[in-house]
N, C-alpha and C. Protein backbone atom coordinates (compact mmCIF):
# COMPACT_ATOMS: atom_id res chain seq x y z
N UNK A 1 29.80 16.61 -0.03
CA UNK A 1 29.06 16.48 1.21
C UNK A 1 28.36 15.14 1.23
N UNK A 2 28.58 14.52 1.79
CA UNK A 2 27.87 13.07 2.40
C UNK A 2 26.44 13.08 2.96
N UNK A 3 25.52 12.44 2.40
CA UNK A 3 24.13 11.79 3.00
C UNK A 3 24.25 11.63 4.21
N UNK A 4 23.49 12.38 5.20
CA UNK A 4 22.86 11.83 6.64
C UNK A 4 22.25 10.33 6.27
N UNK A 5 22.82 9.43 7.21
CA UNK A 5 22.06 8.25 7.28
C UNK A 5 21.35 8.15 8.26
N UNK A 6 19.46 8.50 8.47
CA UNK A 6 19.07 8.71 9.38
C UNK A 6 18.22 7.33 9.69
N UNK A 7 18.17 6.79 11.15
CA UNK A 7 17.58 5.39 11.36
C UNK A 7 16.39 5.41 10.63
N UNK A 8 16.38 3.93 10.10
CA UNK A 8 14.90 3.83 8.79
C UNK A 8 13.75 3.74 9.68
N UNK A 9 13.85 3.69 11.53
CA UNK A 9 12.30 3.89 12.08
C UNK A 9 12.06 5.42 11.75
N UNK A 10 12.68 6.45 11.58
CA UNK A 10 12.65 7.91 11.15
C UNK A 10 12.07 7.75 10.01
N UNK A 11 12.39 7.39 9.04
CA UNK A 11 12.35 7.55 7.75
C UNK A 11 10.67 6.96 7.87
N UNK A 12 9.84 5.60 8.61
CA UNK A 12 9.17 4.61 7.96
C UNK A 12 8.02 6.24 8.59
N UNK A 13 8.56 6.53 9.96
CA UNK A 13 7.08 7.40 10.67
C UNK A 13 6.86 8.99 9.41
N UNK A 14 8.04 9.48 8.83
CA UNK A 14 7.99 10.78 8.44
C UNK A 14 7.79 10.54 6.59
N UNK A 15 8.39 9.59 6.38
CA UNK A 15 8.04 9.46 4.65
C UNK A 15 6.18 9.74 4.34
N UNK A 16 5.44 9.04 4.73
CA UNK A 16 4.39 9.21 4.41
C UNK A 16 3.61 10.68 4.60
N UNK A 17 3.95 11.31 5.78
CA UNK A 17 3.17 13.28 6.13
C UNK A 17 4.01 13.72 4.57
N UNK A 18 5.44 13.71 4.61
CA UNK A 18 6.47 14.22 3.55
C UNK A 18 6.08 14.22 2.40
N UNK A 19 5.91 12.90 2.32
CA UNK A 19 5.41 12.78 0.26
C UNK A 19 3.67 13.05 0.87
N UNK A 20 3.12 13.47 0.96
CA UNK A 20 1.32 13.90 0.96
C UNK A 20 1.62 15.85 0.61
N UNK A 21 2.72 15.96 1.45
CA UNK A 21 3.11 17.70 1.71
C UNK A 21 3.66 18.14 0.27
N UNK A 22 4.44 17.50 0.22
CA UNK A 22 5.12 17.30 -1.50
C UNK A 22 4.06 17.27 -2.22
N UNK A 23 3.13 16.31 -2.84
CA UNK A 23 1.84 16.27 -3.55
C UNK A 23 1.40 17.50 -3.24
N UNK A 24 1.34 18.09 -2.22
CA UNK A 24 0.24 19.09 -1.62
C UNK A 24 0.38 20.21 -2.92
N UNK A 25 1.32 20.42 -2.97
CA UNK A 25 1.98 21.93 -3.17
C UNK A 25 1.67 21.78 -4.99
N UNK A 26 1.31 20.87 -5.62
CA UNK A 26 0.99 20.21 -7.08
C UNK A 26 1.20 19.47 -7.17
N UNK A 27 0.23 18.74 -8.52
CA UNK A 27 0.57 17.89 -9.17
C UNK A 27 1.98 17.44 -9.56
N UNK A 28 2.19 16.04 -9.32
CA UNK A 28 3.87 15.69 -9.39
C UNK A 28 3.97 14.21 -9.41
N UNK A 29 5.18 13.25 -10.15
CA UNK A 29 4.83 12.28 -10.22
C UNK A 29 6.37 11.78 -9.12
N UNK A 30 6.67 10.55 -8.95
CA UNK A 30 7.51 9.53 -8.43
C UNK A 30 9.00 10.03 -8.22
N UNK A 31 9.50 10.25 -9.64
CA UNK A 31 11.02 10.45 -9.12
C UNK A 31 11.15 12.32 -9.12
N UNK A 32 10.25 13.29 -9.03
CA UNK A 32 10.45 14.33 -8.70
C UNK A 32 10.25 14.51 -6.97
N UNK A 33 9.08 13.25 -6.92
CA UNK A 33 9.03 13.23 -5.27
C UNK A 33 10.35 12.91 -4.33
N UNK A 34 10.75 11.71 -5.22
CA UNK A 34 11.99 11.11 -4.27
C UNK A 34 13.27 12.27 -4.63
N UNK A 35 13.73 12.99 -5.69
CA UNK A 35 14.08 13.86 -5.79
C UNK A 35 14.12 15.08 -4.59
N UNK A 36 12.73 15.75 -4.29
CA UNK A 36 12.82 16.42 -3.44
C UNK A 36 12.61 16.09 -2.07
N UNK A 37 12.37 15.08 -1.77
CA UNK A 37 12.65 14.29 -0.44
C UNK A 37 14.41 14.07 0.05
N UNK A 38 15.26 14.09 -1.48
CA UNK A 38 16.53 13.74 -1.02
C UNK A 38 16.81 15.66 -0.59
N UNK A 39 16.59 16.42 -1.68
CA UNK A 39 16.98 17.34 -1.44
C UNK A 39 16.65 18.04 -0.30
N UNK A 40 15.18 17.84 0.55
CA UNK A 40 14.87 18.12 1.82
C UNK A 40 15.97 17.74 3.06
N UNK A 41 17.04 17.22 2.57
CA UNK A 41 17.45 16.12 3.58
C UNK A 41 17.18 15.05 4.04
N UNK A 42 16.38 14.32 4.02
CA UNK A 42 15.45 13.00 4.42
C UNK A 42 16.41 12.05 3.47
N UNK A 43 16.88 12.18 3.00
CA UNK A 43 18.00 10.74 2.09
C UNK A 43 17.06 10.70 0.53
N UNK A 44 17.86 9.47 0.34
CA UNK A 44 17.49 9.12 -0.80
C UNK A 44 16.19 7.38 0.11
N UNK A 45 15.23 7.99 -1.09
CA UNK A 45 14.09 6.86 -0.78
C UNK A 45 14.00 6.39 -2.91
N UNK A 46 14.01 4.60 -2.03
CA UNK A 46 14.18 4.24 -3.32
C UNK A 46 12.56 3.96 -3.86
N UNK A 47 12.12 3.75 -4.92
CA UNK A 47 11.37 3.29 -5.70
C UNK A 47 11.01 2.05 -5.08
N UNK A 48 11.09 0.99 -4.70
CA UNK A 48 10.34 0.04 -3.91
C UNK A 48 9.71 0.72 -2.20
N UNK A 49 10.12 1.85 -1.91
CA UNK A 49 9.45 1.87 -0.77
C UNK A 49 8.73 3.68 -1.30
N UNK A 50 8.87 4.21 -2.12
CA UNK A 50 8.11 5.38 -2.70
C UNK A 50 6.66 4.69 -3.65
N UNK A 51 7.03 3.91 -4.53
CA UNK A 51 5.48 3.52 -5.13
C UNK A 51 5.12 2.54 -4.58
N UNK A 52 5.04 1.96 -3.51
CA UNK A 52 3.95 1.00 -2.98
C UNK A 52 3.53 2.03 -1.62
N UNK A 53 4.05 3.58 -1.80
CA UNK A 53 3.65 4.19 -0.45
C UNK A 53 2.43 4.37 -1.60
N UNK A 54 2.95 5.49 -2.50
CA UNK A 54 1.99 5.62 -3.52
C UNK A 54 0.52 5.13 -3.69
N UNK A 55 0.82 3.85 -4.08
CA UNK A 55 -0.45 2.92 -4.16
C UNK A 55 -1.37 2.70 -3.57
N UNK A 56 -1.02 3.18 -2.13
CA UNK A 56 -1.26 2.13 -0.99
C UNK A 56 -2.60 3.57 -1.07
N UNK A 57 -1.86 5.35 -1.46
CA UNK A 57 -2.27 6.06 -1.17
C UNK A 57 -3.49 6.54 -2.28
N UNK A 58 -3.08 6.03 -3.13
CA UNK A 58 -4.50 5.93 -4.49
C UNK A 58 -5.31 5.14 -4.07
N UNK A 59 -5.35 4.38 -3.58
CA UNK A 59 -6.44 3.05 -3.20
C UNK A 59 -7.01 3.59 -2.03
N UNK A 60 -6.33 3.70 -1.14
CA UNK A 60 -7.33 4.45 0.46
C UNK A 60 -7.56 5.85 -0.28
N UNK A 61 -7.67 6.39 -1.58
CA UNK A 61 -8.70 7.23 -2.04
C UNK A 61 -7.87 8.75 -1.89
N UNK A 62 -6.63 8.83 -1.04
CA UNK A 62 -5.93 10.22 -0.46
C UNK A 62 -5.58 10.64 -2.07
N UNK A 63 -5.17 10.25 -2.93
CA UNK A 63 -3.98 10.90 -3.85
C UNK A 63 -4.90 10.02 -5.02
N UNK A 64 -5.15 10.99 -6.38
CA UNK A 64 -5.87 10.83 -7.59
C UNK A 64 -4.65 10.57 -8.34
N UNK A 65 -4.62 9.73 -9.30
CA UNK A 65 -3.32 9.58 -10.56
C UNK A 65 -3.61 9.41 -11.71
N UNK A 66 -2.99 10.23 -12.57
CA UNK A 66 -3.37 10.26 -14.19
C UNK A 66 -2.04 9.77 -14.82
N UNK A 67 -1.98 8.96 -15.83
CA UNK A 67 -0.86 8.84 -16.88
C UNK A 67 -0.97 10.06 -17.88
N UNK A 68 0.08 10.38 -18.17
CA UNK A 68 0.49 11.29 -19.17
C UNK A 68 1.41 10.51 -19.98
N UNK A 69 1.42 11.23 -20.96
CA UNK A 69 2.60 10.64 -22.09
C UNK A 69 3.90 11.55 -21.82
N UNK A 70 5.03 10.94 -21.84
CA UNK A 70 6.57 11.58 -22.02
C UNK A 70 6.68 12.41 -23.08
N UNK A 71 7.47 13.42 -22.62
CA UNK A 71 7.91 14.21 -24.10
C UNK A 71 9.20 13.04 -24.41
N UNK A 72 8.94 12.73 -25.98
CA UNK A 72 10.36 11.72 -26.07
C UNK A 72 10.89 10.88 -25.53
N UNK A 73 9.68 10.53 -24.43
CA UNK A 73 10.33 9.82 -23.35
C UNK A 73 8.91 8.81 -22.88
N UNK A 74 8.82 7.41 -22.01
CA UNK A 74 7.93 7.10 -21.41
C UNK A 74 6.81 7.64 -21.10
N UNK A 75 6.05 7.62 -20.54
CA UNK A 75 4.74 7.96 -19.88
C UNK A 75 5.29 8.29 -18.56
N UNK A 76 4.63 9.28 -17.67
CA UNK A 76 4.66 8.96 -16.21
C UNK A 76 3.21 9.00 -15.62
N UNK A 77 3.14 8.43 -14.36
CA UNK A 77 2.25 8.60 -13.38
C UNK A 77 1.81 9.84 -12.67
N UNK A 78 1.25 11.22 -12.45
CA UNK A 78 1.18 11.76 -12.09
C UNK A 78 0.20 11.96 -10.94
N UNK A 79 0.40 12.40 -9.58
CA UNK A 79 -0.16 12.49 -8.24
C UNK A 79 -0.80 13.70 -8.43
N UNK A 80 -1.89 13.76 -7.65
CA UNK A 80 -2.42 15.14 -7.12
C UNK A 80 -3.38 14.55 -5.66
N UNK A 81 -3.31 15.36 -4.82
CA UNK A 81 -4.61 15.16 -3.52
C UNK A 81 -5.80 15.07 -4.26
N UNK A 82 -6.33 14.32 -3.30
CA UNK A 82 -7.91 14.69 -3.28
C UNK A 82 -8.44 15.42 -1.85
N UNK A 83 -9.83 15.63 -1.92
CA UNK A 83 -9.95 15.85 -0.84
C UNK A 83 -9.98 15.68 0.42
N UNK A 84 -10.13 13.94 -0.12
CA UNK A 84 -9.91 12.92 1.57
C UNK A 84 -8.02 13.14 1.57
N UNK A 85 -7.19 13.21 0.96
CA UNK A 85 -6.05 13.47 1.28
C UNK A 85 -5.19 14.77 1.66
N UNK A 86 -6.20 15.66 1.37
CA UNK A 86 -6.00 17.26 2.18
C UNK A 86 -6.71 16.82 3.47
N UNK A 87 -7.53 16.63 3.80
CA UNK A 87 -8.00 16.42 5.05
C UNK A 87 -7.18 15.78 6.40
N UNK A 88 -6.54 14.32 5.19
CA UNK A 88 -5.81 13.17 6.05
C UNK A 88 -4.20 14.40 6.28
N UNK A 89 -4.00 15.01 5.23
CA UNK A 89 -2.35 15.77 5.58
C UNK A 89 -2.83 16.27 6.55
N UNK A 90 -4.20 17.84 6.69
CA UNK A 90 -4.04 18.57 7.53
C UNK A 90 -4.22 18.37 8.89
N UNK A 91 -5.03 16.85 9.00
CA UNK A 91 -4.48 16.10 10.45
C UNK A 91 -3.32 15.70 10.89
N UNK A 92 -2.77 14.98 9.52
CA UNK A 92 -1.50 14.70 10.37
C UNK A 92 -0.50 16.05 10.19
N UNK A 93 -0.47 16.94 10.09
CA UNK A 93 0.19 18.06 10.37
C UNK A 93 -0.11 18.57 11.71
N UNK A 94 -1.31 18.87 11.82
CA UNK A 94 -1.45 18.92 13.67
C UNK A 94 -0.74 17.94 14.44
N UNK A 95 -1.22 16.71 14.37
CA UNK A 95 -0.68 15.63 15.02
C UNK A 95 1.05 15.36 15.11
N UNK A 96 1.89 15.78 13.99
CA UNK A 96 3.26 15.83 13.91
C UNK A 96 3.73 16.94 14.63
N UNK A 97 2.96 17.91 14.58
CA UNK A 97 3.30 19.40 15.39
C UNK A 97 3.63 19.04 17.02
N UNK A 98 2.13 18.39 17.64
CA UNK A 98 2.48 17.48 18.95
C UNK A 98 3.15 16.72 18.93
N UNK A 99 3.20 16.02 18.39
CA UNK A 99 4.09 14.70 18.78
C UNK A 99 5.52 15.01 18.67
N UNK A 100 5.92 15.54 17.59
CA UNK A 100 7.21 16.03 17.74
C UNK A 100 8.04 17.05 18.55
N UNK A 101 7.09 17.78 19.07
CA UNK A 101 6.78 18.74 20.46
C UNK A 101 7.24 17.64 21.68
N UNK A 102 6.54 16.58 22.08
CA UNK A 102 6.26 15.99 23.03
C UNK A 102 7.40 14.98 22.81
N UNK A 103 8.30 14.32 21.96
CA UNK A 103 9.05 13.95 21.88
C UNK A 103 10.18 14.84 21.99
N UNK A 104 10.52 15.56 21.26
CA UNK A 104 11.63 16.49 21.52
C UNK A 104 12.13 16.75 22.83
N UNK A 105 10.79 17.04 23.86
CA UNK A 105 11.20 17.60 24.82
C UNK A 105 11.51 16.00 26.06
N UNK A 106 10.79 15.21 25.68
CA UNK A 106 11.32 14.09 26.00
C UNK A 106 12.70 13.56 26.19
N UNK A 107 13.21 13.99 24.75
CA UNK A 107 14.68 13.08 24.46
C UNK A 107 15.81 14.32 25.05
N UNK A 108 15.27 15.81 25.15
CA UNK A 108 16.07 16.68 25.31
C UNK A 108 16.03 16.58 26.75
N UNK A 109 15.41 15.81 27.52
CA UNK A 109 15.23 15.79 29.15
C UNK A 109 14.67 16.82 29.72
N UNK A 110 13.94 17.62 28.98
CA UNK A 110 12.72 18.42 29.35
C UNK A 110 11.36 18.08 29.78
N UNK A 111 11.10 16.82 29.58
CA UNK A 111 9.71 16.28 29.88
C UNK A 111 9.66 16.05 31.00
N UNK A 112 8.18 16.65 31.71
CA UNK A 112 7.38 15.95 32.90
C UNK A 112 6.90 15.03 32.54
N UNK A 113 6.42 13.74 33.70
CA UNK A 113 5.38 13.05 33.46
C UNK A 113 4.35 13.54 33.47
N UNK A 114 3.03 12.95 33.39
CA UNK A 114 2.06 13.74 33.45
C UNK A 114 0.78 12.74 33.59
């Protein structure tokens, strides 16, 4: 079965709610995220556009990160929310609920103006 190649303006608006929702659910580090982002369907997201989302999201304070040591293996980075980043998901979960509401019915030629 072949990868959906879905336009990367899709990918740039929905990657960021996606990986916060992912974190949500536990602690988890980088390539289990992009892992289950592919397996969601959303494609494969590479490592230059997954850890500088990352970063961007430790620094504006949303997502806490600890190093751990590898079993036998490297260290990884591990994610968890904080509370400013439960807050920031459970807005933009409302906000994706509308908007994707209000688009849908848009592109399906259901929309009034208004």
């Amino acid at each position: 079965m072949s990868e959906v190649k879905w336009p990367s303006e899709w990918h740039r608006g929905v990657l960021g709610p996606a990986v916060l929702s992912i974190i949500s659910e536990g602690e988890t580090y980088g390539y289990v995220i992009a892992q289950r982002l592919e397996r969601s369907g959303l494609g494969t997201v590479k490592g230059g556009t997954l850890y500088p989302l990352l970063s961007r999201y430790e620094s504006d304070g949303l997502l806490q990160a600890m190093w751990r040591e590898g079993d036998g293996g490297p260290g990884r980075k591990f994610f968890s929310l904080t509370t400013r980043g439960q807050d920031e998901l459970s807005g933009l979960r409302e906000s994706w609920h509308r908007f994707s509401r209000i688009a849908g019915a848009l592109i399906d030629g259901e929309s009034e103006e208004r």
